[in-house]
Protein backbone atom coordinates (compact mmCIF):
# COMPACT_ATOMS: atom_id res chain seq x y z
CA UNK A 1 -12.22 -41.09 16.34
CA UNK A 2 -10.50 -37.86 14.82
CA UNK A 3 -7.12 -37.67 14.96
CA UNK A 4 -5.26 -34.61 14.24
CA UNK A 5 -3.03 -34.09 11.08
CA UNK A 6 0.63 -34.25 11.60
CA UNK A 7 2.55 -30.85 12.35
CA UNK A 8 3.93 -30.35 9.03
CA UNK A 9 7.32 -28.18 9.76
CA UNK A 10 8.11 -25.62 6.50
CA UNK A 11 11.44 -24.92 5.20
CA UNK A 12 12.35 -20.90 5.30
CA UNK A 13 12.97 -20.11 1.71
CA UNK A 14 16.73 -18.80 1.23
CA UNK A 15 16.68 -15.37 -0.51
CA UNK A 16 18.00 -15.66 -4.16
CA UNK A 17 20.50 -12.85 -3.95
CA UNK A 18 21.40 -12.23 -0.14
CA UNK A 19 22.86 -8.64 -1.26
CA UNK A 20 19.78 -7.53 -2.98
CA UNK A 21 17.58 -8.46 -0.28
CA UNK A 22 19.87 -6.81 2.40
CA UNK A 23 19.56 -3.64 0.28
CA UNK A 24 16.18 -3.80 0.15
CA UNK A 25 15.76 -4.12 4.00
CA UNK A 26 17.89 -1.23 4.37
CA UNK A 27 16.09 0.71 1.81
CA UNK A 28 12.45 0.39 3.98
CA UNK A 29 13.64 1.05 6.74
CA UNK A 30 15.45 4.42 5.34
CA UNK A 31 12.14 5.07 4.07
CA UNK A 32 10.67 4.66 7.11
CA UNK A 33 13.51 6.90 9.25
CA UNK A 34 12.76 9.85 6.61
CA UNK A 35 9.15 9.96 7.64
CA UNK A 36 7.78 7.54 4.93
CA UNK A 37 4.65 5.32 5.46
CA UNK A 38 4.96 1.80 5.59
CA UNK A 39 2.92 1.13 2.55
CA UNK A 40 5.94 3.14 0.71
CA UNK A 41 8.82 1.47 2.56
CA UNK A 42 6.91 -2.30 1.48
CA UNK A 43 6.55 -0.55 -2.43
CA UNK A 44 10.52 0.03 -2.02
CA UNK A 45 11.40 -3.57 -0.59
CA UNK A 46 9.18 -4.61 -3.05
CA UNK A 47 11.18 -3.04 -6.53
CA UNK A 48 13.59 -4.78 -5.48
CA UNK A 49 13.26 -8.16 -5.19
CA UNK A 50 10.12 -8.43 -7.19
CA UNK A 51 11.19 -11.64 -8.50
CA UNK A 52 11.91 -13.68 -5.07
CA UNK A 53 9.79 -15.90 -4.13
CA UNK A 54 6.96 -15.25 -1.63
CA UNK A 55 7.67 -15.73 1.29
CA UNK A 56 11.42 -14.32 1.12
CA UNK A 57 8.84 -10.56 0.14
CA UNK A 58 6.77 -11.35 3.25
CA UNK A 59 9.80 -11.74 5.23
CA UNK A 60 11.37 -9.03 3.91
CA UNK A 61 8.09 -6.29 4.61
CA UNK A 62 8.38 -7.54 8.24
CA UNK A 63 12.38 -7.10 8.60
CA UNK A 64 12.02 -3.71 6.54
CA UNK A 65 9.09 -1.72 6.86
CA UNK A 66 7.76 -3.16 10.18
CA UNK A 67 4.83 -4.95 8.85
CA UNK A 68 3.12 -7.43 10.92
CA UNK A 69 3.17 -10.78 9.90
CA UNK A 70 -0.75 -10.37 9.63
CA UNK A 71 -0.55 -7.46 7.50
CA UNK A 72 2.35 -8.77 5.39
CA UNK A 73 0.04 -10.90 2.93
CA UNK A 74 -2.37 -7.59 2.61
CA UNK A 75 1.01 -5.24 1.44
CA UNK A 76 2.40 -8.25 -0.88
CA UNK A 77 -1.18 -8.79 -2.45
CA UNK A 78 -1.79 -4.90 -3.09
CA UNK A 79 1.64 -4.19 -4.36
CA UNK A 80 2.07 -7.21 -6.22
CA UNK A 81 -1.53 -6.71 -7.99
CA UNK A 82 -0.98 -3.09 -8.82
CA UNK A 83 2.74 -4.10 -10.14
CA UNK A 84 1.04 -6.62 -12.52
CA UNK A 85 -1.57 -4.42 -13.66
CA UNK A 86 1.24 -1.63 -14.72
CA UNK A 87 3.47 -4.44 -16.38
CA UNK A 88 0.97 -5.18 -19.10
């Protein structure tokens, strides 16, 4: 007899600074209005609120440079690798 794991219901993480991350939304999807790919309206959000945590970034590509919640993970790993390549 298997049974199945509970349903283990997550949290949302708060944004740090509510301000900076409402800036940063508006930011991607400026980019985005002026023509801009998504990849550069994510790289944008992304400058910005480097230091929240995970999930708040995720969140943040889907709200602000229309990023599925699929393709979310792919932006935050690429843009998060290449930004820790250029800080050392």
């Amino acid at each position: 007899m298997s049974s199945s794991p509970p349903e283990i219901q997550r949290q949302p993480i708060a944004p740090k600074d509510q301000s900076r991350y409402a800036k940063s939304i508006q930011e991607g999807r400026a980019i985005l209005a002026e023509g801009g790919s998504k990849a550069d309206a994510a790289r944008a959000i992304f400058r910005l609120i480097n230091d929240e945590h995970r999930d708040v970034v995720l969140k943040a590509f889907q709200e602000g440079a229309d990023v599925t919640p699929k393709g979310a993970p792919t932006y935050y790993y690429n843009i998060n690798r290449k930004h820790r390549k250029n800080k050392t």
